[in-house]
PDB file of N, CA and C in Angstrom:
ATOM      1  N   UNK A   1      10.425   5.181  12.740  1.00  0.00           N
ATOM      2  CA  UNK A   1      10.401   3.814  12.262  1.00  0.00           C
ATOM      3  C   UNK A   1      11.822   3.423  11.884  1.00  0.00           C
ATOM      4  N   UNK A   2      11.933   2.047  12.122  1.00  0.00           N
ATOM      5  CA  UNK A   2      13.475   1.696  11.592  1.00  0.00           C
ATOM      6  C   UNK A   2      13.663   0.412  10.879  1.00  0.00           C
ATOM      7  N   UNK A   3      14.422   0.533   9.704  1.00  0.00           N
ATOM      8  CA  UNK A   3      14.505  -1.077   9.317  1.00  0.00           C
ATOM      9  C   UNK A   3      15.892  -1.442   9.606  1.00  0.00           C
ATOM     10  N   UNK A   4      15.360  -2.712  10.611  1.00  0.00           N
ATOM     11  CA  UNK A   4      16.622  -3.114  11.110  1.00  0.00           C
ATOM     12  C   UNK A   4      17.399  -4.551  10.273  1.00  0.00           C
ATOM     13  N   UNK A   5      18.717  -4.090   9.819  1.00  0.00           N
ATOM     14  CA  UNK A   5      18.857  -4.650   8.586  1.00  0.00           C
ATOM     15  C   UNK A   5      20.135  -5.982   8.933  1.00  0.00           C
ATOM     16  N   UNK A   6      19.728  -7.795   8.649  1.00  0.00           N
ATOM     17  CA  UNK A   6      20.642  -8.198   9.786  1.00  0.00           C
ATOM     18  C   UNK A   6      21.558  -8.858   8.982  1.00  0.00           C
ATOM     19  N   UNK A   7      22.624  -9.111   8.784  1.00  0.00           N
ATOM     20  CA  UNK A   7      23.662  -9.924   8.268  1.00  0.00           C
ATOM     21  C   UNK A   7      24.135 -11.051   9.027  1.00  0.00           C
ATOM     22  N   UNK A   8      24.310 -12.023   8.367  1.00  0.00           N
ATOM     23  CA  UNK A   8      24.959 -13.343   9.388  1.00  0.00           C
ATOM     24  C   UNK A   8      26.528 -13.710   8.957  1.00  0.00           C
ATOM     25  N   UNK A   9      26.990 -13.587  10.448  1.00  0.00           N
ATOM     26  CA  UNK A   9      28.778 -13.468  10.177  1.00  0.00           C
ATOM     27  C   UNK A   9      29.333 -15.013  10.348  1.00  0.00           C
ATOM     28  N   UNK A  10      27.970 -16.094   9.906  1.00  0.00           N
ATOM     29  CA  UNK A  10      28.293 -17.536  10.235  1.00  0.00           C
ATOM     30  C   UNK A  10      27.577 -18.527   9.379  1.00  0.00           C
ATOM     31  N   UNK A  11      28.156 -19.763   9.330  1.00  0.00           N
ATOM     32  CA  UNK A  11      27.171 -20.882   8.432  1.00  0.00           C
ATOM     33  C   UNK A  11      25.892 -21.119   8.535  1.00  0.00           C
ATOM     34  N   UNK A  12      25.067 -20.903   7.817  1.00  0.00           N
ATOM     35  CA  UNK A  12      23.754 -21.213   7.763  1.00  0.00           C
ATOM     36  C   UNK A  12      23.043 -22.448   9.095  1.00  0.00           C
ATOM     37  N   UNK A  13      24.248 -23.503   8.985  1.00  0.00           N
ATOM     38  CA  UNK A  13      24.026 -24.894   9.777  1.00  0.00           C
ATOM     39  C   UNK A  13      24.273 -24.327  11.216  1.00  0.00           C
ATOM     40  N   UNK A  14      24.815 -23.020  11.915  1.00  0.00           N
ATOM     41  CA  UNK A  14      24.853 -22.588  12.749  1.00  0.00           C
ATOM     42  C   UNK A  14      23.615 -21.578  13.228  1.00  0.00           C
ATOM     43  N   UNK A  15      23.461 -21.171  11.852  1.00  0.00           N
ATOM     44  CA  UNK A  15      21.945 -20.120  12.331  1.00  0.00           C
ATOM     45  C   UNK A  15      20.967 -20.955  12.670  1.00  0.00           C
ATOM     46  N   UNK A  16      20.680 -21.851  12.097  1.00  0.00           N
ATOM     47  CA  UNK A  16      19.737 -22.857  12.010  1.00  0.00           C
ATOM     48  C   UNK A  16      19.740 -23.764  13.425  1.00  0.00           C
ATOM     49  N   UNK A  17      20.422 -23.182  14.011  1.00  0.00           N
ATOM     50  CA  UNK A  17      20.465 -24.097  15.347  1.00  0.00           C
ATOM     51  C   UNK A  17      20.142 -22.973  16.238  1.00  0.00           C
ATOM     52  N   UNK A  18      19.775 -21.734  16.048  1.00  0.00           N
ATOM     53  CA  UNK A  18      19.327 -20.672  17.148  1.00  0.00           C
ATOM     54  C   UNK A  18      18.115 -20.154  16.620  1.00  0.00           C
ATOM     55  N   UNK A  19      17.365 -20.847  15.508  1.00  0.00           N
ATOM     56  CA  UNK A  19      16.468 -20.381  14.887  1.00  0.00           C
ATOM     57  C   UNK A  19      15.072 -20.426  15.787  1.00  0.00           C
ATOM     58  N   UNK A  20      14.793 -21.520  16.222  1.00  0.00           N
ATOM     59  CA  UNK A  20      13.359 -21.305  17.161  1.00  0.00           C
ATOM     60  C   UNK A  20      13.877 -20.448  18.175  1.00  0.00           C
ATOM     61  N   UNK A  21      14.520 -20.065  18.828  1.00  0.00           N
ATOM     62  CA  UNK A  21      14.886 -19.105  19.835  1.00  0.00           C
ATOM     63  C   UNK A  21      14.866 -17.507  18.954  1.00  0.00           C
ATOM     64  N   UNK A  22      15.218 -17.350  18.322  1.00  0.00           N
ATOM     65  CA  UNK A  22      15.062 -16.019  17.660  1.00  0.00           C
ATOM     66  C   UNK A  22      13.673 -15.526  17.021  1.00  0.00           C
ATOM     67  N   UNK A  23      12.793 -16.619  16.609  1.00  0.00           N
ATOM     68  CA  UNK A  23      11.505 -16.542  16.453  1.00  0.00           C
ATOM     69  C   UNK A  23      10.493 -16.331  17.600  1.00  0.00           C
ATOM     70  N   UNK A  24      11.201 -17.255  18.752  1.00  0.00           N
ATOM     71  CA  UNK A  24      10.521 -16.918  19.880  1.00  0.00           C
ATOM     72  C   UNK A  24      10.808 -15.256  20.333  1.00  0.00           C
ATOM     73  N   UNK A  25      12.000 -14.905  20.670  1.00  0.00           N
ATOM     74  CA  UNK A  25      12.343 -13.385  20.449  1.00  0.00           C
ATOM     75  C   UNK A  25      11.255 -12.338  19.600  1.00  0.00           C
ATOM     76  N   UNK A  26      11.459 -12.607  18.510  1.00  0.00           N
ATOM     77  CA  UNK A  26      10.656 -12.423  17.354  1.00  0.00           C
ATOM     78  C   UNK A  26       8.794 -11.872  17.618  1.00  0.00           C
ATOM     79  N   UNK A  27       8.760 -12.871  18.163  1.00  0.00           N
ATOM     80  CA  UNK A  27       6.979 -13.515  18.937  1.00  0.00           C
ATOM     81  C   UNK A  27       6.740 -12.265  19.868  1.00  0.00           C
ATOM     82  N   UNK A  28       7.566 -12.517  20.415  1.00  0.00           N
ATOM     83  CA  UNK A  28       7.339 -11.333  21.879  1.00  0.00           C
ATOM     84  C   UNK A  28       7.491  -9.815  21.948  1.00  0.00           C
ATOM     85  N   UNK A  29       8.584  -9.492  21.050  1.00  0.00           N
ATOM     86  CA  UNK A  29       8.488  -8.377  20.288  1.00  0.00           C
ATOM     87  C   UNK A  29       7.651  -7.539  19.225  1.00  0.00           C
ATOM     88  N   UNK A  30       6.927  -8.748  18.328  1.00  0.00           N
ATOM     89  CA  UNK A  30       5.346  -8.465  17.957  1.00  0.00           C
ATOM     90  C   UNK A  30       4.128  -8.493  19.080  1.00  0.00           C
ATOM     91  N   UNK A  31       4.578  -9.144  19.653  1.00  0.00           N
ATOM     92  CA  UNK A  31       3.145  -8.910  20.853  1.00  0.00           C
ATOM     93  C   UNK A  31       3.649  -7.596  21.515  1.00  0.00           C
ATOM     94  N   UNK A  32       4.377  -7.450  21.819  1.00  0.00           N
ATOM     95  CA  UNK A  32       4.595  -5.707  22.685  1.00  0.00           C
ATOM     96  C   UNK A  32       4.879  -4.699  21.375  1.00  0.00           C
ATOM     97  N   UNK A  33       4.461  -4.799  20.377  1.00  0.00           N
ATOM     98  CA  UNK A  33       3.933  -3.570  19.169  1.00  0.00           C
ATOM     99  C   UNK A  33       5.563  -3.182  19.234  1.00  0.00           C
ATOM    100  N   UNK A  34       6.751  -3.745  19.135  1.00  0.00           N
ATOM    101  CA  UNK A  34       7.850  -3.604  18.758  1.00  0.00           C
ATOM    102  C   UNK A  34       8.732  -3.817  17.583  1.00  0.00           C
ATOM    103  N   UNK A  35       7.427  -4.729  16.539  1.00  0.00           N
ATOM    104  CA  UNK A  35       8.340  -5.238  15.868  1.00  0.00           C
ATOM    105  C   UNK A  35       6.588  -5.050  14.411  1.00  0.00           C
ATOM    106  N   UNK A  36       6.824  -4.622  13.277  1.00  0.00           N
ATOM    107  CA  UNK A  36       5.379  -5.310  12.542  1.00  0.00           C
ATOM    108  C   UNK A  36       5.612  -5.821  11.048  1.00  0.00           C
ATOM    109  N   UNK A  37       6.845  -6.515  11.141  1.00  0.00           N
ATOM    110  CA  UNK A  37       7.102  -7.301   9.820  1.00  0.00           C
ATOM    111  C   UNK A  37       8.436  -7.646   9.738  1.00  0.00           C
ATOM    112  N   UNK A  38       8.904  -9.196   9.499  1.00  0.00           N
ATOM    113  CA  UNK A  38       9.928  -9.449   9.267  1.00  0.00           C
ATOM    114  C   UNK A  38       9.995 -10.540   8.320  1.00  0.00           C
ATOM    115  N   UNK A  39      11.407 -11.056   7.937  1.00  0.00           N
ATOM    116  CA  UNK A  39      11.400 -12.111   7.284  1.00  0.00           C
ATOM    117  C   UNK A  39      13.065 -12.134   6.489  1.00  0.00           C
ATOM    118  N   UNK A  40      13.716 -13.433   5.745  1.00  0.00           N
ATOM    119  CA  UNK A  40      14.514 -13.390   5.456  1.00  0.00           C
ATOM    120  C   UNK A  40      15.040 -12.571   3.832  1.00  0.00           C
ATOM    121  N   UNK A  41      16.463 -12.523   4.271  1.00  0.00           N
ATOM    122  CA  UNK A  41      17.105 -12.004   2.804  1.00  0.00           C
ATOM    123  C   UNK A  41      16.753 -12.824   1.574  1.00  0.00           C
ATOM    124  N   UNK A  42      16.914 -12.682   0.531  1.00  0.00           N
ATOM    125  CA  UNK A  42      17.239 -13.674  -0.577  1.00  0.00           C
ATOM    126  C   UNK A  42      18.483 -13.030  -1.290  1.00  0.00           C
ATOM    127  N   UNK A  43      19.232 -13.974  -1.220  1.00  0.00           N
ATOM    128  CA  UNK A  43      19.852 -14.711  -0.864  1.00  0.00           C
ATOM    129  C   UNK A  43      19.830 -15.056   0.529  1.00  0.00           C
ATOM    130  N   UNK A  44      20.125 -15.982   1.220  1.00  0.00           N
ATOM    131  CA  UNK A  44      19.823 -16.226   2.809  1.00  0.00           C
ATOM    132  C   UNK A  44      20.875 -15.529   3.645  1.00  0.00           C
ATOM    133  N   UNK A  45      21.272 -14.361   3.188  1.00  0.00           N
ATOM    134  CA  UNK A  45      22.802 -13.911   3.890  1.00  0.00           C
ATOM    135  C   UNK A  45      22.159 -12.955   5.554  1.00  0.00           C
ATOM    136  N   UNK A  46      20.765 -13.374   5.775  1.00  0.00           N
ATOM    137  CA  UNK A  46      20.595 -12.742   6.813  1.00  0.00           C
ATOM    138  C   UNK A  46      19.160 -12.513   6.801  1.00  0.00           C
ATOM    139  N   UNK A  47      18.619 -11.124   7.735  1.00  0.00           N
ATOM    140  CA  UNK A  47      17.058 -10.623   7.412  1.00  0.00           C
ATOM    141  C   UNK A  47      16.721  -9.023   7.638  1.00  0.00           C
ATOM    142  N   UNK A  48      15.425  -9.063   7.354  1.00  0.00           N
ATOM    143  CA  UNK A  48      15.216  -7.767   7.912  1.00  0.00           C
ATOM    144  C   UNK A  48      13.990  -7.440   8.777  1.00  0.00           C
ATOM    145  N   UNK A  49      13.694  -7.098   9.573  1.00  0.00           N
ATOM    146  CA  UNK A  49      12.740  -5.939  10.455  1.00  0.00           C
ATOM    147  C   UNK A  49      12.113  -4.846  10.634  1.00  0.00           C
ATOM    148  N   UNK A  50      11.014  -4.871  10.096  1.00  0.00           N
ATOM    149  CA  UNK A  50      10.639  -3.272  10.331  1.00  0.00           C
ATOM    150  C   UNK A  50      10.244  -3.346  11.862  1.00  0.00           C
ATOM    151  N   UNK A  51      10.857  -1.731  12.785  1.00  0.00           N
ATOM    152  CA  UNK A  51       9.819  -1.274  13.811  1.00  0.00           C
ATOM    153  C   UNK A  51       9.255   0.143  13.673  1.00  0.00           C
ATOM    154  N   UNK A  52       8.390  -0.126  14.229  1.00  0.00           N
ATOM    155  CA  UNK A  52       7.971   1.306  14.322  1.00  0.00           C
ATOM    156  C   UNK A  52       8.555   2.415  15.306  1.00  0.00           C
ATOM    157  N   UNK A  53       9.195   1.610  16.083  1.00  0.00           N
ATOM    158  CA  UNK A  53       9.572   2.326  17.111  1.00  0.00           C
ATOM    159  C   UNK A  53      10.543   4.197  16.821  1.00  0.00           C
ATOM    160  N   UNK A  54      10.444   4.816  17.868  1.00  0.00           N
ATOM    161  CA  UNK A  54      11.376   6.213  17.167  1.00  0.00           C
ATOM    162  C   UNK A  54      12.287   6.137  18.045  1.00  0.00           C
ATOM    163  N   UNK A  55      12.381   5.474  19.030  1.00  0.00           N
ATOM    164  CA  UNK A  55      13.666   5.769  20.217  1.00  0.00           C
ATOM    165  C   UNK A  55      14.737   4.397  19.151  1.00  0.00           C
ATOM    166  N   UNK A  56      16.148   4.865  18.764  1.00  0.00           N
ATOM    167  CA  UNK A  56      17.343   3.817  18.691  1.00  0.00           C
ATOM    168  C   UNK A  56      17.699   3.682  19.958  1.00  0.00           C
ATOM    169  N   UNK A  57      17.867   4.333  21.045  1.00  0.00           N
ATOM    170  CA  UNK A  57      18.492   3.547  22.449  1.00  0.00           C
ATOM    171  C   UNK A  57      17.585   2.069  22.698  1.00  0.00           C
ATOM    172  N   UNK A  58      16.117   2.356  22.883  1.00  0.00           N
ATOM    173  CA  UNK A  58      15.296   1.406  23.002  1.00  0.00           C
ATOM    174  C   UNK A  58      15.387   0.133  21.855  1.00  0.00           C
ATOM    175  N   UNK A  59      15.461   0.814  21.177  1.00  0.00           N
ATOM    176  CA  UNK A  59      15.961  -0.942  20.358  1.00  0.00           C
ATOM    177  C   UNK A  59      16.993  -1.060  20.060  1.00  0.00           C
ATOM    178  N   UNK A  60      17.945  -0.338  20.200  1.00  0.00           N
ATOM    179  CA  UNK A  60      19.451  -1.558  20.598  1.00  0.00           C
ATOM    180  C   UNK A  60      19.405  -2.270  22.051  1.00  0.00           C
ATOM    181  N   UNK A  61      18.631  -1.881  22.631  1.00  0.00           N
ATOM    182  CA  UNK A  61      18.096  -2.702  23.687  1.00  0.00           C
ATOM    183  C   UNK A  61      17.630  -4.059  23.397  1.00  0.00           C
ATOM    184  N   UNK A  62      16.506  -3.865  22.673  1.00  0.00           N
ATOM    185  CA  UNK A  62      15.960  -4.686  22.597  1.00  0.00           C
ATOM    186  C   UNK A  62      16.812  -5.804  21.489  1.00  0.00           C
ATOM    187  N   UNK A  63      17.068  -4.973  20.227  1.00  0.00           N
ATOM    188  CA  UNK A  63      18.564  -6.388  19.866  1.00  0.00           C
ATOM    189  C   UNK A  63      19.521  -6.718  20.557  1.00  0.00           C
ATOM    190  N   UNK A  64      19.748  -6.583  21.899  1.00  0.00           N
ATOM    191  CA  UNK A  64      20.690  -7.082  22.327  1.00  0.00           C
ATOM    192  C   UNK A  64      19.872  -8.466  23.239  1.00  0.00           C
ATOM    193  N   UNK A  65      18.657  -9.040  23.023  1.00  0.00           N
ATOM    194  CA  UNK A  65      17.762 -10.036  23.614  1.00  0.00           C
ATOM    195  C   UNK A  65      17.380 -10.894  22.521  1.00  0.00           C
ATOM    196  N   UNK A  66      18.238 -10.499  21.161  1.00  0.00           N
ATOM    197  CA  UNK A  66      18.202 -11.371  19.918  1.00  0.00           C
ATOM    198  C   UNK A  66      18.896 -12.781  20.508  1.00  0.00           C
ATOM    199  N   UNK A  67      18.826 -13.626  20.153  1.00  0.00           N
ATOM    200  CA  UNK A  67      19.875 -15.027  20.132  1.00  0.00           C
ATOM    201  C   UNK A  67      21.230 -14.774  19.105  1.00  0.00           C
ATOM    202  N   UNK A  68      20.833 -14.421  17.918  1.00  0.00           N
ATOM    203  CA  UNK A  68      21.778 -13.947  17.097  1.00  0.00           C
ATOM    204  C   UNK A  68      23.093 -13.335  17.107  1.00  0.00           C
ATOM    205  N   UNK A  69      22.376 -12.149  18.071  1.00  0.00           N
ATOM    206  CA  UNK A  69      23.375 -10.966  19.134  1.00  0.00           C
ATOM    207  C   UNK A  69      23.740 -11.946  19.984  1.00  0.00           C
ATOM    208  N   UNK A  70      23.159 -12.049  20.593  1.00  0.00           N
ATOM    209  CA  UNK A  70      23.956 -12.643  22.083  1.00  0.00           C
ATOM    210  C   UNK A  70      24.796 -13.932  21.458  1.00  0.00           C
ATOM    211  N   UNK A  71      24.830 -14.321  20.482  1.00  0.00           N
ATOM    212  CA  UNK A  71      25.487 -15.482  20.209  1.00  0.00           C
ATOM    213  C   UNK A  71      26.781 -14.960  18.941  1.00  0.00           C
ATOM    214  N   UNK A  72      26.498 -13.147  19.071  1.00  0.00           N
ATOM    215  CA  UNK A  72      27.445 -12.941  18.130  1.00  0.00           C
ATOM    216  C   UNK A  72      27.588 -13.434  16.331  1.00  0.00           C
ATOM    217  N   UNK A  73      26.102 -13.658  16.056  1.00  0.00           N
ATOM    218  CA  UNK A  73      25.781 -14.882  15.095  1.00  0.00           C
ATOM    219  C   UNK A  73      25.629 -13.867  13.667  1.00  0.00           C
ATOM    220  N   UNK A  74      25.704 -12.611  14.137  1.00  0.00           N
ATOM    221  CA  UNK A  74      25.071 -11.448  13.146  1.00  0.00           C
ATOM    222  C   UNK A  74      25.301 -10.204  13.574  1.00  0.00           C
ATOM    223  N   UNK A  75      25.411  -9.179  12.237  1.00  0.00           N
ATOM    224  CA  UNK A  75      25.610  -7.769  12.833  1.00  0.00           C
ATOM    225  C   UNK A  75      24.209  -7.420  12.204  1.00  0.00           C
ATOM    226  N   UNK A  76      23.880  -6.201  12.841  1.00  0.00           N
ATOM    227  CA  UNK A  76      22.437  -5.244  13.060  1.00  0.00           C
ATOM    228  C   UNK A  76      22.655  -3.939  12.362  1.00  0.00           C
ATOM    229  N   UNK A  77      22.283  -3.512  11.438  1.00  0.00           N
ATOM    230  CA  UNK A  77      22.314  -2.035  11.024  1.00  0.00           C
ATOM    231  C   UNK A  77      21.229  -1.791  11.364  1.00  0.00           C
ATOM    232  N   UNK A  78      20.713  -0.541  11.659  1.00  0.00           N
ATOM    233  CA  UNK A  78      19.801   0.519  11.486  1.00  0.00           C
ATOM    234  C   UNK A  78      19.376   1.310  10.617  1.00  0.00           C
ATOM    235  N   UNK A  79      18.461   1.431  10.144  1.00  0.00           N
ATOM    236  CA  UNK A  79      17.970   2.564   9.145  1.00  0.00           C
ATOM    237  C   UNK A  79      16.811   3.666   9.684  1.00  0.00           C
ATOM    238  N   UNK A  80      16.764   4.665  10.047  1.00  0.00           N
ATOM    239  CA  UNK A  80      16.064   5.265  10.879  1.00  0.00           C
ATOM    240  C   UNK A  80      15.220   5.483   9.179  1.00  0.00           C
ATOM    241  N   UNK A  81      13.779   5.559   9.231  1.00  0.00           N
ATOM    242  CA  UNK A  81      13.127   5.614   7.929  1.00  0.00           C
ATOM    243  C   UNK A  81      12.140   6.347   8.774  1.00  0.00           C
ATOM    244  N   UNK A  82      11.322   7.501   7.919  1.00  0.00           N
ATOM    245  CA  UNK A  82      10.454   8.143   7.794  1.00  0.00           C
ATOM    246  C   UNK A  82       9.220   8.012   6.779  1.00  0.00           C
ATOM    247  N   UNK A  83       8.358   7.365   6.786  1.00  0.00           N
ATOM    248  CA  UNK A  83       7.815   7.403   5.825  1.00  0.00           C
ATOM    249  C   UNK A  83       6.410   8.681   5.744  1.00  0.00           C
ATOM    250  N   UNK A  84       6.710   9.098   4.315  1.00  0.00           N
ATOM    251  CA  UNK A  84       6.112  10.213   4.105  1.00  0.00           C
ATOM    252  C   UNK A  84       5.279  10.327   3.007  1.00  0.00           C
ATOM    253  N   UNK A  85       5.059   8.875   2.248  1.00  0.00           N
ATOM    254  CA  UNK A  85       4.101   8.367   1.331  1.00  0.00           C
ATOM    255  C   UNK A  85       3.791   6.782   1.268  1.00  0.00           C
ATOM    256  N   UNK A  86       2.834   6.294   1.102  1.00  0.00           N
ATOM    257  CA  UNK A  86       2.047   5.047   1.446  1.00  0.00           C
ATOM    258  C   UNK A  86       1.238   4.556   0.581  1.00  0.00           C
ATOM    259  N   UNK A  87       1.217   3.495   0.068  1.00  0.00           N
ATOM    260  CA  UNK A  87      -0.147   3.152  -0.065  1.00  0.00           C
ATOM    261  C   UNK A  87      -1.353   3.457   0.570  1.00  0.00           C
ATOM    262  N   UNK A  88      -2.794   3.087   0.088  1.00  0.00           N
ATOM    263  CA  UNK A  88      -3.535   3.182   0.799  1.00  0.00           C
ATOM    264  C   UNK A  88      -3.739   2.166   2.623  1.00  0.00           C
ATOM    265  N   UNK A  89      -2.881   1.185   1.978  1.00  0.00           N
ATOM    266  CA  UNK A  89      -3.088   0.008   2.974  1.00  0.00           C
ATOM    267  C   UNK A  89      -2.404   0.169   3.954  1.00  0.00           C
ATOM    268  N   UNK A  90      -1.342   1.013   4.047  1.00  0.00           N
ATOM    269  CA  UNK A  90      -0.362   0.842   4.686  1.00  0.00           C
ATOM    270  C   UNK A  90      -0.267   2.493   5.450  1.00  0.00           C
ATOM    271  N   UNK A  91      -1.356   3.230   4.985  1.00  0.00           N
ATOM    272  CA  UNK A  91      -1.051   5.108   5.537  1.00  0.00           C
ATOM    273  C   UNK A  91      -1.229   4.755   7.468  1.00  0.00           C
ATOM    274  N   UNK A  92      -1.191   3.752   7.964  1.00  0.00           N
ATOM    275  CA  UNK A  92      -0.952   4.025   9.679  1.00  0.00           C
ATOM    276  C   UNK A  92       1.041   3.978   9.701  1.00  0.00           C
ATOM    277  N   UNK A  93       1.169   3.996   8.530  1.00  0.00           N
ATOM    278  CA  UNK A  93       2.864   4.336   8.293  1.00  0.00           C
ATOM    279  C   UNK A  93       3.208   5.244   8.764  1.00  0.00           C
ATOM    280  N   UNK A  94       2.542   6.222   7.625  1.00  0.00           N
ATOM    281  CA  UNK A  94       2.603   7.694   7.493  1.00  0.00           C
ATOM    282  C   UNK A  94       3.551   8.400   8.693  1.00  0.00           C
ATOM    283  N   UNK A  95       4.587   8.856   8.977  1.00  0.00           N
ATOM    284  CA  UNK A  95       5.005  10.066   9.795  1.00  0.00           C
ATOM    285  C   UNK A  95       4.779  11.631   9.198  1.00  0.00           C
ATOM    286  N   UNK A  96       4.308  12.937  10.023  1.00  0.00           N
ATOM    287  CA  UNK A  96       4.701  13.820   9.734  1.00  0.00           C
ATOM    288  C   UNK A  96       6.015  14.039   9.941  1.00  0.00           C
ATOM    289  N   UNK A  97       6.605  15.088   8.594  1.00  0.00           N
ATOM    290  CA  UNK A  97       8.271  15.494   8.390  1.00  0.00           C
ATOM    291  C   UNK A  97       8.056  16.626   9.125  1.00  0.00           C
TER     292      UNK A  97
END
């Protein structure tokens, strides 16, 4: 699993103009089980992503089909996360260590 963690290297009035395109991104990446929760920072300095995914080649792939990326609008960290305790609601988390 990874939380992909996004910073914006530009004015808000600029994000805001690639915003339905990155949601659409967004859309399609939850429908192909790539993506299962996102939403913005607070403060608005960017967002974050959980995937489930375990391959990083495969999703720097796939951020590079961001609008954001391709528009250079934001940088992408990675957090490769394991989770190894859960709520009850949430144990299809769960990885074995």
């Amino acid at each position: 699993m990874f939380i992909i963690n996004i910073t914006y290297k530009t004015e808000l009035t600029v994000i805001d103009q690639f915003i339905d395109a990155h949601i659409k991104f967004l859309n399609k990446h939850y429908e192909l089980g790539h993506f299962i929760a996102s939403g913005r920072k607070e403060p608005r300095t960017g967002g974050v992503i959980l995937s489930p995914m375990t391959s990083t080649s495969k999703l720097e792939n796939i951020i590079l089909e961001d609008p954001f990326k391709i528009n250079e609008l934001a940088d992408y960290e990675l957090i490769e996360f394991i989770p190894s305790k859960t709520s009850e609601a949430l144990n299809f988390l769960k990885q074995d260590c």
